[in-house]
C-alpha atoms as a PDB file:
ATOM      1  CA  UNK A   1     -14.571  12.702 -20.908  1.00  0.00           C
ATOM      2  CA  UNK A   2     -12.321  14.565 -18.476  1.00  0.00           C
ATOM      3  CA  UNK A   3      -9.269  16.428 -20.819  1.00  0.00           C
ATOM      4  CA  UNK A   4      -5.536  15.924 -20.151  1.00  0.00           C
ATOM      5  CA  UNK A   5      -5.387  19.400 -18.947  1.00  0.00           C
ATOM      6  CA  UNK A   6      -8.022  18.996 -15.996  1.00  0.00           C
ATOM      7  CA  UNK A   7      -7.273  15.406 -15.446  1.00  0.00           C
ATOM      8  CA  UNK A   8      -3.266  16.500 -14.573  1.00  0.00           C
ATOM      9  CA  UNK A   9      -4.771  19.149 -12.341  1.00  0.00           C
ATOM     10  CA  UNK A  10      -7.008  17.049 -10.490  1.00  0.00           C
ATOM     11  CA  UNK A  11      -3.849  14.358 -10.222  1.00  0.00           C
ATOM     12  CA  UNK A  12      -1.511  17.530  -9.240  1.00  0.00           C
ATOM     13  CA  UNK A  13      -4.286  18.690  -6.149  1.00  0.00           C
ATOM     14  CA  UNK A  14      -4.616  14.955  -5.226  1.00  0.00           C
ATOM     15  CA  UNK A  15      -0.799  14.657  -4.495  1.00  0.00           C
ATOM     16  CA  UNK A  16      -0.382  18.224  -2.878  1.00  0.00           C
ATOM     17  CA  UNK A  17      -2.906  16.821   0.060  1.00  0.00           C
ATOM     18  CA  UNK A  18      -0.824  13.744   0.544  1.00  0.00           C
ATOM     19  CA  UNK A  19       2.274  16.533   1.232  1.00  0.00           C
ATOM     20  CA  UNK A  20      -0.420  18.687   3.134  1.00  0.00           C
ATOM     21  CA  UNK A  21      -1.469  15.199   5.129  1.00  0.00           C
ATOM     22  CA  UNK A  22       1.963  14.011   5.904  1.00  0.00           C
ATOM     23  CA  UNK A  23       3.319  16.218   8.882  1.00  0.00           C
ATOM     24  CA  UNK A  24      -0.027  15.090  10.226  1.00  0.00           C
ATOM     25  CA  UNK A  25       0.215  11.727  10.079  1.00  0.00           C
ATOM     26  CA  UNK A  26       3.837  11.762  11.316  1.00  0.00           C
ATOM     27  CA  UNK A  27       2.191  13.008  14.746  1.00  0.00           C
ATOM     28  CA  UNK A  28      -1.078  11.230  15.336  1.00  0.00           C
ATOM     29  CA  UNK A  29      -0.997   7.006  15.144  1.00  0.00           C
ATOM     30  CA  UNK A  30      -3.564   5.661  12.735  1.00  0.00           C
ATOM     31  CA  UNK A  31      -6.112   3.946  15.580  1.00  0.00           C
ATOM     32  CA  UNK A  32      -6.039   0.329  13.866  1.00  0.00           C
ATOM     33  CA  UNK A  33      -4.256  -2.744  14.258  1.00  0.00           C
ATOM     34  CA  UNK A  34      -2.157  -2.388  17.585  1.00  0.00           C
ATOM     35  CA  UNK A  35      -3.091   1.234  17.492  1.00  0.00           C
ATOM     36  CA  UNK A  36      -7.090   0.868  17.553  1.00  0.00           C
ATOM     37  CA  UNK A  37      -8.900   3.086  19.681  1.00  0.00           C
ATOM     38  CA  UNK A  38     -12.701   3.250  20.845  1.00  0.00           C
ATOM     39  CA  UNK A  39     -12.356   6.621  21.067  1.00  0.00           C
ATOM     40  CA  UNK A  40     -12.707   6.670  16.997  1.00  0.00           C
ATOM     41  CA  UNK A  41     -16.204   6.016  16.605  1.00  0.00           C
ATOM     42  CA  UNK A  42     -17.449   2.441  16.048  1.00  0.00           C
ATOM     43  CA  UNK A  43     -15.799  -0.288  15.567  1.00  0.00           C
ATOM     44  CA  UNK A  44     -16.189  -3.004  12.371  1.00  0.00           C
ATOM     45  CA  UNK A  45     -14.764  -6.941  12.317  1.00  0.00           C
ATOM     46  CA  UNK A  46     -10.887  -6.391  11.216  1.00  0.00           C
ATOM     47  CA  UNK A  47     -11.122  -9.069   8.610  1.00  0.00           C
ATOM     48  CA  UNK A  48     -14.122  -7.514   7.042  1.00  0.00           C
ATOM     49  CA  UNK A  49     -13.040  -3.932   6.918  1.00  0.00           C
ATOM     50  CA  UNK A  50      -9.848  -4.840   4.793  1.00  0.00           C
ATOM     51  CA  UNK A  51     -12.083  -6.288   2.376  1.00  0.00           C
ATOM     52  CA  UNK A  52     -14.386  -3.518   1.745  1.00  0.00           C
ATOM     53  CA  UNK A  53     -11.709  -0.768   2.420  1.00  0.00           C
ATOM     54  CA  UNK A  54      -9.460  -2.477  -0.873  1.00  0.00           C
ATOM     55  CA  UNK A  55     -12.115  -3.840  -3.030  1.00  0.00           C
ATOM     56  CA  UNK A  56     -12.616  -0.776  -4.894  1.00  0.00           C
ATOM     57  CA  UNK A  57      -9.102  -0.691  -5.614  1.00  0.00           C
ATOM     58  CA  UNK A  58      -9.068  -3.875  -6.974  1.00  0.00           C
ATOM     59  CA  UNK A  59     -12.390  -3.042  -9.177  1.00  0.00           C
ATOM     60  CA  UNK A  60     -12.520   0.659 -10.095  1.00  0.00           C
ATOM     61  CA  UNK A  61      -8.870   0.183 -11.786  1.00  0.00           C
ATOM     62  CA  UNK A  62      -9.493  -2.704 -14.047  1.00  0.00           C
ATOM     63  CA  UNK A  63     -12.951  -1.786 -14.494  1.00  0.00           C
ATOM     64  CA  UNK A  64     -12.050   1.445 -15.675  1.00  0.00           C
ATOM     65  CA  UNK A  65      -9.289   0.275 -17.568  1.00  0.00           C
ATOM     66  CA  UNK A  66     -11.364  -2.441 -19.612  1.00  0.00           C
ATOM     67  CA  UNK A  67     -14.251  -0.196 -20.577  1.00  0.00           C
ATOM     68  CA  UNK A  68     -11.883   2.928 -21.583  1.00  0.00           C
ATOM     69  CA  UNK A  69     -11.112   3.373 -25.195  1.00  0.00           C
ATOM     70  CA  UNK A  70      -7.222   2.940 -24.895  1.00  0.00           C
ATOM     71  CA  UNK A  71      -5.576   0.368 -27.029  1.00  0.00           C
ATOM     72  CA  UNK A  72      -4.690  -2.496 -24.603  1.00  0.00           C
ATOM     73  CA  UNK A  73      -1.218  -3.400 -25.402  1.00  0.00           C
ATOM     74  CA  UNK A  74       1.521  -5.800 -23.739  1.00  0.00           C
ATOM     75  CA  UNK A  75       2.921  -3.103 -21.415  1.00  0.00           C
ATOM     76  CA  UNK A  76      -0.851  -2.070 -20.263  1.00  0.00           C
ATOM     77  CA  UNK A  77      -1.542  -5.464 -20.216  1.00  0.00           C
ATOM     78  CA  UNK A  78       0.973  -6.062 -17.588  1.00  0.00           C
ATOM     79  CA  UNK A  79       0.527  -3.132 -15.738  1.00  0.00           C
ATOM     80  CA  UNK A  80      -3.398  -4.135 -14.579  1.00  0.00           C
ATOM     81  CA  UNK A  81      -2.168  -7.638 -14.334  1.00  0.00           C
ATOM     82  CA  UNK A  82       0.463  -6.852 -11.568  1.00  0.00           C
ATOM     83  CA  UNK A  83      -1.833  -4.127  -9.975  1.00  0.00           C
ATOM     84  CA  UNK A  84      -4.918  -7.171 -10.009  1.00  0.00           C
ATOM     85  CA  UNK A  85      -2.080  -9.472  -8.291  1.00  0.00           C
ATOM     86  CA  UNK A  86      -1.463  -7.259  -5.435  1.00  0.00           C
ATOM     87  CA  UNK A  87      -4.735  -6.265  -4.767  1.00  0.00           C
ATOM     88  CA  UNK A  88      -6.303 -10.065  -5.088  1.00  0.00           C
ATOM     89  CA  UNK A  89      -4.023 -10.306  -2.309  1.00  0.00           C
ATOM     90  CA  UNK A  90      -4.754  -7.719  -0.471  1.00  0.00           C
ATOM     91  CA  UNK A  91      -8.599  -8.059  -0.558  1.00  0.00           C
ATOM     92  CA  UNK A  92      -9.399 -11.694  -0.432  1.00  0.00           C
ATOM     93  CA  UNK A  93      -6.213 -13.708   0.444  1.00  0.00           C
ATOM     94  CA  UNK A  94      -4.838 -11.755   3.145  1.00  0.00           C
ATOM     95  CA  UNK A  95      -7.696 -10.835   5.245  1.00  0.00           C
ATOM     96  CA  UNK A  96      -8.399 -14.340   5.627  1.00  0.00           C
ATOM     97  CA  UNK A  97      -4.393 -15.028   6.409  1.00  0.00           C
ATOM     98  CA  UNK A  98      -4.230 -12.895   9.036  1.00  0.00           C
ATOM     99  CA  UNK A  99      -4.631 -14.282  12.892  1.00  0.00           C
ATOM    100  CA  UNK A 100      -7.180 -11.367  14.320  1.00  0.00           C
ATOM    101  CA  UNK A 101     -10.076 -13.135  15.283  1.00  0.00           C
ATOM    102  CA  UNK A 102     -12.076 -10.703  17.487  1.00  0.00           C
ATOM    103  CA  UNK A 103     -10.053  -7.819  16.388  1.00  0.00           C
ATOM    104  CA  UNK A 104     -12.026  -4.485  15.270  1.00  0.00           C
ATOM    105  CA  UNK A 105     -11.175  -1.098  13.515  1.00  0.00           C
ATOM    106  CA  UNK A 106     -13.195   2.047  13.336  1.00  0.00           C
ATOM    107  CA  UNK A 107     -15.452   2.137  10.904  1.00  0.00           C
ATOM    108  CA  UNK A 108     -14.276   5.744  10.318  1.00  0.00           C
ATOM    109  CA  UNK A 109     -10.386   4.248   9.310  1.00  0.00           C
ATOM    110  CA  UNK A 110     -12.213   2.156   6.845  1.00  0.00           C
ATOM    111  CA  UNK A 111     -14.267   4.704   5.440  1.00  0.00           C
ATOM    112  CA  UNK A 112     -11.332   6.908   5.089  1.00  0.00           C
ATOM    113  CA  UNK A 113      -9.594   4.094   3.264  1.00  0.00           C
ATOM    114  CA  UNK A 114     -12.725   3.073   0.642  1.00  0.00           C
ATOM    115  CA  UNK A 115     -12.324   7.517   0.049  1.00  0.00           C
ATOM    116  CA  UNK A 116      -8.547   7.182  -0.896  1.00  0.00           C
ATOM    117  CA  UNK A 117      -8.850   3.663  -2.875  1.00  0.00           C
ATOM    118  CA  UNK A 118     -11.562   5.168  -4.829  1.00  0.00           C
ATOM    119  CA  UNK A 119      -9.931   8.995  -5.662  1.00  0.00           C
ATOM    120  CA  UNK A 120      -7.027   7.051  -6.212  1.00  0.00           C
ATOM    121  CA  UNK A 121      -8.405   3.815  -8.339  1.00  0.00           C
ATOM    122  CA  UNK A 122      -9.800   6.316 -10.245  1.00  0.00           C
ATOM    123  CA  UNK A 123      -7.366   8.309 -11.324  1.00  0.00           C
ATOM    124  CA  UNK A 124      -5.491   5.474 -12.436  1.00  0.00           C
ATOM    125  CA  UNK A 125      -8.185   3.846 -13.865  1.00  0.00           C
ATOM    126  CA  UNK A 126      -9.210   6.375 -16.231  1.00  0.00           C
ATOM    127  CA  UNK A 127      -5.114   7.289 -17.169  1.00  0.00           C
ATOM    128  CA  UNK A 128      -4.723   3.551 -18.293  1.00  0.00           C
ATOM    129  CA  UNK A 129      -8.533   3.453 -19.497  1.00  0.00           C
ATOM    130  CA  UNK A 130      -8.661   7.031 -21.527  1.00  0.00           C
ATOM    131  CA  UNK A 131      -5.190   8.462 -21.949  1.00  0.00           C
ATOM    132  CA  UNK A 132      -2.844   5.798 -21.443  1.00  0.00           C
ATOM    133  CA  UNK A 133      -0.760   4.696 -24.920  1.00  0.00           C
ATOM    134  CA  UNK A 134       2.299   2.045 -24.285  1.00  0.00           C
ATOM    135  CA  UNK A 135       4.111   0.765 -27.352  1.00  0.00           C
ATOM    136  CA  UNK A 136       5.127  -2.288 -27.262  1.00  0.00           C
ATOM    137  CA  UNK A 137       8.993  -1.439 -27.169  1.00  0.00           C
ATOM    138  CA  UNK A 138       8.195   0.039 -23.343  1.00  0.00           C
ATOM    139  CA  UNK A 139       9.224  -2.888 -22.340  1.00  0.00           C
ATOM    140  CA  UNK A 140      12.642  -2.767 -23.190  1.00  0.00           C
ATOM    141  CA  UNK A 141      13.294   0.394 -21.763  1.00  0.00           C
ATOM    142  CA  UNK A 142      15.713   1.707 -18.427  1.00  0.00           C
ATOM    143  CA  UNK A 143      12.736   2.662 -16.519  1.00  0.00           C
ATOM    144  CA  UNK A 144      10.289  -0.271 -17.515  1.00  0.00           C
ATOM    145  CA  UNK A 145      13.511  -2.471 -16.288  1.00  0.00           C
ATOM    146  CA  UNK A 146      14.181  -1.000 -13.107  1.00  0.00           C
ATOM    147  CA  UNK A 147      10.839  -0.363 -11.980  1.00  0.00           C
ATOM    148  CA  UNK A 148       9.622  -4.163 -12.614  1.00  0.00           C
ATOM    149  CA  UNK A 149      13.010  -4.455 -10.818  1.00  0.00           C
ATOM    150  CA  UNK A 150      12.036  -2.542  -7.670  1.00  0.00           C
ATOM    151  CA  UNK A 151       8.458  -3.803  -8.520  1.00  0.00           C
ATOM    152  CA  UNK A 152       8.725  -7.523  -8.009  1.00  0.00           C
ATOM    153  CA  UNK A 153      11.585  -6.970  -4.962  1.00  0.00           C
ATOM    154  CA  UNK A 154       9.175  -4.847  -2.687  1.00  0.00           C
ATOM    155  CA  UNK A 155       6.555  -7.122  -3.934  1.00  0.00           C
ATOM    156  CA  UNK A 156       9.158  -9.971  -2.473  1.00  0.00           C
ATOM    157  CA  UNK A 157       9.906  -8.133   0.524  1.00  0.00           C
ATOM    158  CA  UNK A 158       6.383  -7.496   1.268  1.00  0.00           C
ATOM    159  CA  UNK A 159       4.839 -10.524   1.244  1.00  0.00           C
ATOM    160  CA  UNK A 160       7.455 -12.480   3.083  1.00  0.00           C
ATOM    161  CA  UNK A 161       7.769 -10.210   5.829  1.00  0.00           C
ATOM    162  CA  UNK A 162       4.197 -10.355   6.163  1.00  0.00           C
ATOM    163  CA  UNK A 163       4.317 -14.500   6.252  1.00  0.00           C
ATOM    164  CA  UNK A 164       6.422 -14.242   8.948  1.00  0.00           C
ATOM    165  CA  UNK A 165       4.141 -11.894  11.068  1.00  0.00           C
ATOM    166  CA  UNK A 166       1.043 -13.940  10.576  1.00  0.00           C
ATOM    167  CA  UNK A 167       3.028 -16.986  11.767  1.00  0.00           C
ATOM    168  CA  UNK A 168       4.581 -15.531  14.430  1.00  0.00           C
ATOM    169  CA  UNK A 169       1.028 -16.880  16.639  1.00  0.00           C
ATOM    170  CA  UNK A 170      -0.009 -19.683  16.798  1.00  0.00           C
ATOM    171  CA  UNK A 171      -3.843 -20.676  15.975  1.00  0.00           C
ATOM    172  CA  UNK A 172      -5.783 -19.018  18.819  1.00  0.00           C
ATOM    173  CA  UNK A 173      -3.020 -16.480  20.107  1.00  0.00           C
ATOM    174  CA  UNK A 174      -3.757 -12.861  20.386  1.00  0.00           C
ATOM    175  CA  UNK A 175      -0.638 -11.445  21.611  1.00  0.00           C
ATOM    176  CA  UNK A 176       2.468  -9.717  20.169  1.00  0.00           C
ATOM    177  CA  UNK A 177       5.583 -11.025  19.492  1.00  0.00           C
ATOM    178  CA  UNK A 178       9.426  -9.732  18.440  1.00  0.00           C
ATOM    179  CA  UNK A 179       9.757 -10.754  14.504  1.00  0.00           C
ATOM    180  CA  UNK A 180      13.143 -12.098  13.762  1.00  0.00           C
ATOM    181  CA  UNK A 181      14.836 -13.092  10.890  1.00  0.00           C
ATOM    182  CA  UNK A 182      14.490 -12.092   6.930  1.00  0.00           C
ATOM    183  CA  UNK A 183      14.610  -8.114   6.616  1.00  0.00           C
ATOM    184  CA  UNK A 184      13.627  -8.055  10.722  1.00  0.00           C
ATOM    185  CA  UNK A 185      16.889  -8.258  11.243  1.00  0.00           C
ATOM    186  CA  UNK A 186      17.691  -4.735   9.985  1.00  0.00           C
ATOM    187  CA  UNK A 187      13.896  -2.705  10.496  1.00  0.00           C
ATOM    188  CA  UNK A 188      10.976  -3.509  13.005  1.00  0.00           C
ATOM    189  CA  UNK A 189       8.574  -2.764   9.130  1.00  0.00           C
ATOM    190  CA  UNK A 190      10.155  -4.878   6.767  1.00  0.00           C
ATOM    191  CA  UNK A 191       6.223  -5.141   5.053  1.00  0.00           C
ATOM    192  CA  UNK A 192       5.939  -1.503   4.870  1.00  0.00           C
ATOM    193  CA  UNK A 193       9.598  -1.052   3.292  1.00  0.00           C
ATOM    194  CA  UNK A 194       8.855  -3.704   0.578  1.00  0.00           C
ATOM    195  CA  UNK A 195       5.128  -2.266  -0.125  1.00  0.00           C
ATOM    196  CA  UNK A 196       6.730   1.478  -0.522  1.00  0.00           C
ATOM    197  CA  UNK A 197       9.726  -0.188  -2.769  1.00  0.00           C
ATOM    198  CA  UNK A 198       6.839  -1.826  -4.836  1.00  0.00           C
ATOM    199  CA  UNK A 199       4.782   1.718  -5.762  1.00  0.00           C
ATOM    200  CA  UNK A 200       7.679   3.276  -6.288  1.00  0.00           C
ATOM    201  CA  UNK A 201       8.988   0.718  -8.843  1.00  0.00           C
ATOM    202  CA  UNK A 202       5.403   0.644 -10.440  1.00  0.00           C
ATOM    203  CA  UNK A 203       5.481   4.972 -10.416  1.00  0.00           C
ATOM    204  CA  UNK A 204       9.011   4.819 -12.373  1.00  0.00           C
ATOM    205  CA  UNK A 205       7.809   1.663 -14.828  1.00  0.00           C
ATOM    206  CA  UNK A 206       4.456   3.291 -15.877  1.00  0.00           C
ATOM    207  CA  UNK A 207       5.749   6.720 -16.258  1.00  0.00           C
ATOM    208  CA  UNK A 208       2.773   8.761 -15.377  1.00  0.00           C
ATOM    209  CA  UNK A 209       1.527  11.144 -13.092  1.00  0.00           C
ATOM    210  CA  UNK A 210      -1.244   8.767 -11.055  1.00  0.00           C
ATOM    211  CA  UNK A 211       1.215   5.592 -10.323  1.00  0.00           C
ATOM    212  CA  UNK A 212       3.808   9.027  -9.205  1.00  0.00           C
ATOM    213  CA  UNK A 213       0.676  10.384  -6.748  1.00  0.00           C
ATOM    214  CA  UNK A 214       0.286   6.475  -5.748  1.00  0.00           C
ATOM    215  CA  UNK A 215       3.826   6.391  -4.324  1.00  0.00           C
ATOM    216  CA  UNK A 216       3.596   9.683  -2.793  1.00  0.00           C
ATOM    217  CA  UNK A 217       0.657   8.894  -0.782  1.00  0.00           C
ATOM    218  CA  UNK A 218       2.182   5.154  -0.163  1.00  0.00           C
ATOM    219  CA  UNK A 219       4.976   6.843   1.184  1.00  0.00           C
ATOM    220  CA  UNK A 220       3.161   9.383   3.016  1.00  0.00           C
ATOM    221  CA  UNK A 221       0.835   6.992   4.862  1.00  0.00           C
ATOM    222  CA  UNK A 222       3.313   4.206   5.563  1.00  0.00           C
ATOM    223  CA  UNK A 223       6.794   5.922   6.970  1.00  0.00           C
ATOM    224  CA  UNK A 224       4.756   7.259   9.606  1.00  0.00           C
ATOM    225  CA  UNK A 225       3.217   4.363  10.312  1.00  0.00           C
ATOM    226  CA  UNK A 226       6.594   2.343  10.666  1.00  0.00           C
ATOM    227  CA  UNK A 227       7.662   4.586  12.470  1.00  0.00           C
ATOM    228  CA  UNK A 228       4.920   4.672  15.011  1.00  0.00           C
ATOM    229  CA  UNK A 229       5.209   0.594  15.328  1.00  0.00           C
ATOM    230  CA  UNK A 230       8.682   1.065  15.718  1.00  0.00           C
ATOM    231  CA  UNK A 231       8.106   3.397  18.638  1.00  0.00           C
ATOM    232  CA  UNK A 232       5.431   0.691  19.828  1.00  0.00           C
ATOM    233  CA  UNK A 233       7.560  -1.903  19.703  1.00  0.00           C
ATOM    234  CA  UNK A 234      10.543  -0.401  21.501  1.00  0.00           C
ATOM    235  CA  UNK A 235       7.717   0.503  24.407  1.00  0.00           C
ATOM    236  CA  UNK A 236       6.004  -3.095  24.644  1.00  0.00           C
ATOM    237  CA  UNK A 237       9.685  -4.859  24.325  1.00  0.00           C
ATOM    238  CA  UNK A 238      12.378  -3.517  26.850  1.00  0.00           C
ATOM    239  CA  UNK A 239      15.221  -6.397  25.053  1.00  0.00           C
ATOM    240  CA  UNK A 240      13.741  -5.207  21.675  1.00  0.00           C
ATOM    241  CA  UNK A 241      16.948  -4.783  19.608  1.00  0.00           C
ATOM    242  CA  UNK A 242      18.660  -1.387  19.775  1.00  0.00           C
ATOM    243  CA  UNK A 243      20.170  -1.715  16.444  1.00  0.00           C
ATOM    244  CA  UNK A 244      17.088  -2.275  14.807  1.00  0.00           C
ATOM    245  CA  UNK A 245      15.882   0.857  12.602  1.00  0.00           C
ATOM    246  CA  UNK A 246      12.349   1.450  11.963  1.00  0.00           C
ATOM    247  CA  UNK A 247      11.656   1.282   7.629  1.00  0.00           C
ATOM    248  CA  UNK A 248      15.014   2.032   6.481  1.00  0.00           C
ATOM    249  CA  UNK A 249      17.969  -0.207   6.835  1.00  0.00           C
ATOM    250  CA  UNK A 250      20.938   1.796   8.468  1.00  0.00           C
ATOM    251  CA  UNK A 251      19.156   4.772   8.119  1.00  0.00           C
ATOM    252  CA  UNK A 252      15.522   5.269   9.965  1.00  0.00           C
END
C-alpha cells in the first residue's frame, strides 16, 4: 500500500505536468475530430477509439474503489455513482450518438488518452479506495453544496450542448455546421465550458487532492482546445458571429 506521504507526491508531480503541458497545448491543435491529421501516425475508427481511450476511466475508478478497504459511506457512495454516470456516457452512449461514420483519429491521440485515464483513474481510485473517509454529515456542508451545484450544471451544460451538435446533421451528413441556440449563443464550446464547470464542482465537493489534479488537467486540455475550434470556426465561417467568445461567456 502506497502511504499518504508518497501518494500526495505522486498526485503533486502529476498536476505540475498538466502546468508544464499547458503552454504546449495552447500552441499545437490536438489532431482529432476537425483537427485530425495523417501526419500523426495511424489512424483508428473514431467511434472505437473513444471507447477504449475512456473505458479505463470508467473501470480503474470504481474498481479500485470497491476492492479498497475504505468504509463506503453515502458521500463516497455518491461520488463513484456520479463519476460512473459521466463516464457510462462517455464510453458507451456517446460514441454511438455521435454522427462520424468514416471518421478516424490517430491511434497515438488515443493512446495518449488510455495513459492519462489510467494515471489519473488511478489516483482517484486508490484516494476513494485506500484513504478516502466521508462522514455522513459531508453532505450538508458549503463545499459538498456548491460543488454538486456546479457539478450537475456543467453536467447540464455539457450534455445539452453536445445534443445539439450531434443533431446539427442529419443521418448521412459529414459536414460542419454553425451551432445556434442554448449556451451557442454566447461561446462557439458550450460542451467544453459545462465539462470544465463539472470537474471543478466535483474537485471542490470531494475535497481532495486527485478530483483538484482532475480539474487542472480538464482545464488544461480543454481551454486550449476551445479555443483552437473557436479559431476553426471563425476560419471555415466568414458570417460566423463576431460576438461570439470562445469557452467563456463575455470573457474568452
Amino acid at each position: 500500500m502506497i502511504s499518504p506521504g508518497h501518494f500526495d507526491f505522486i498526485t503533486y508531480c502529476w498536476m505540475g505536468m498538466a502546468l508544464v503541458i499547458f503552454p504546449f497545448a495552447l500552441r499545437i491543435a490536438a489532431p482529432y475530430g476537425r483537427h485530425t491529421k495523417s501526419s500523426w501516425g495511424p489512424l483508428i475508427d473514431n467511434r472505437l477509439a473513444w471507447i477504449l481511450m475512456e473505458l479505463p476511466a470508467l473501470c480503474l475508478v470504481l474498481g479500485l474503489y470497491f476492492i479498497g478497504p475504505t468504509r463506503k459511506t453515502n458521500p463516497a457512495l455518491l461520488f463513484m455513482s456520479l463519476w460512473a454516470i459521466h463516464y457510462f456516457n462517455r464510453t458507451l452512449i456517446f460514441p454511438f450518438r455521435i454522427r462520424t461514420n468514416g471518421k478516424k483519429m490517430p491511434i497515438s491521440i488515443m493512446l495518449s488518452a488510455v495513459f492519462f485515464n489510467l494515471v489519473n483513474g488511478g489516483l482517484i481510485g486508490y484516494y476513494f479506495g485506500f484513504f478516502a473517509d466521508y462522514p455522513t454529515d459531508w453532505m450538508y456542508s458549503w463545499n459538498f453544496l456548491l460543488g454538486m451545484l456546479l457539478f450537475v450544471l456543467g453536467m447540464g451544460i455539457n450534455w445539452w450542448s453536445d445534443h445539439q451538435l450531434i443533431h446539427l446533421r442529419k443521418p448521412g451528413e459529414t459536414g460542419y455546421k454553425i451551432p445556434k441556440g442554448g449556451f451557442f449563443r454566447w461561446i462557439s464550446c458550450p460542451n467544453l465550458f459545462g465539462e470544465m464547470i463539472e470537474w471543478i464542482g466535483f474537485a471542490l465537493m470531494t475535497w481532495c487532492l486527485p478530483t483538484l489534479g482532475f480539474a487542472i488537467w480538464t482545464v488544461a486540455n480543454l481551454l486550449p482546445r476551445a479555443l483552437d475550434h473557436h479559431r476553426w470556426y471563425q476560419n471555415k465561417f466568414t458570417d460566423y458571429p463576431k460576438e461570439r467568445k470562445a469557452v467563456f461567456p463575455f470573457l474568452l
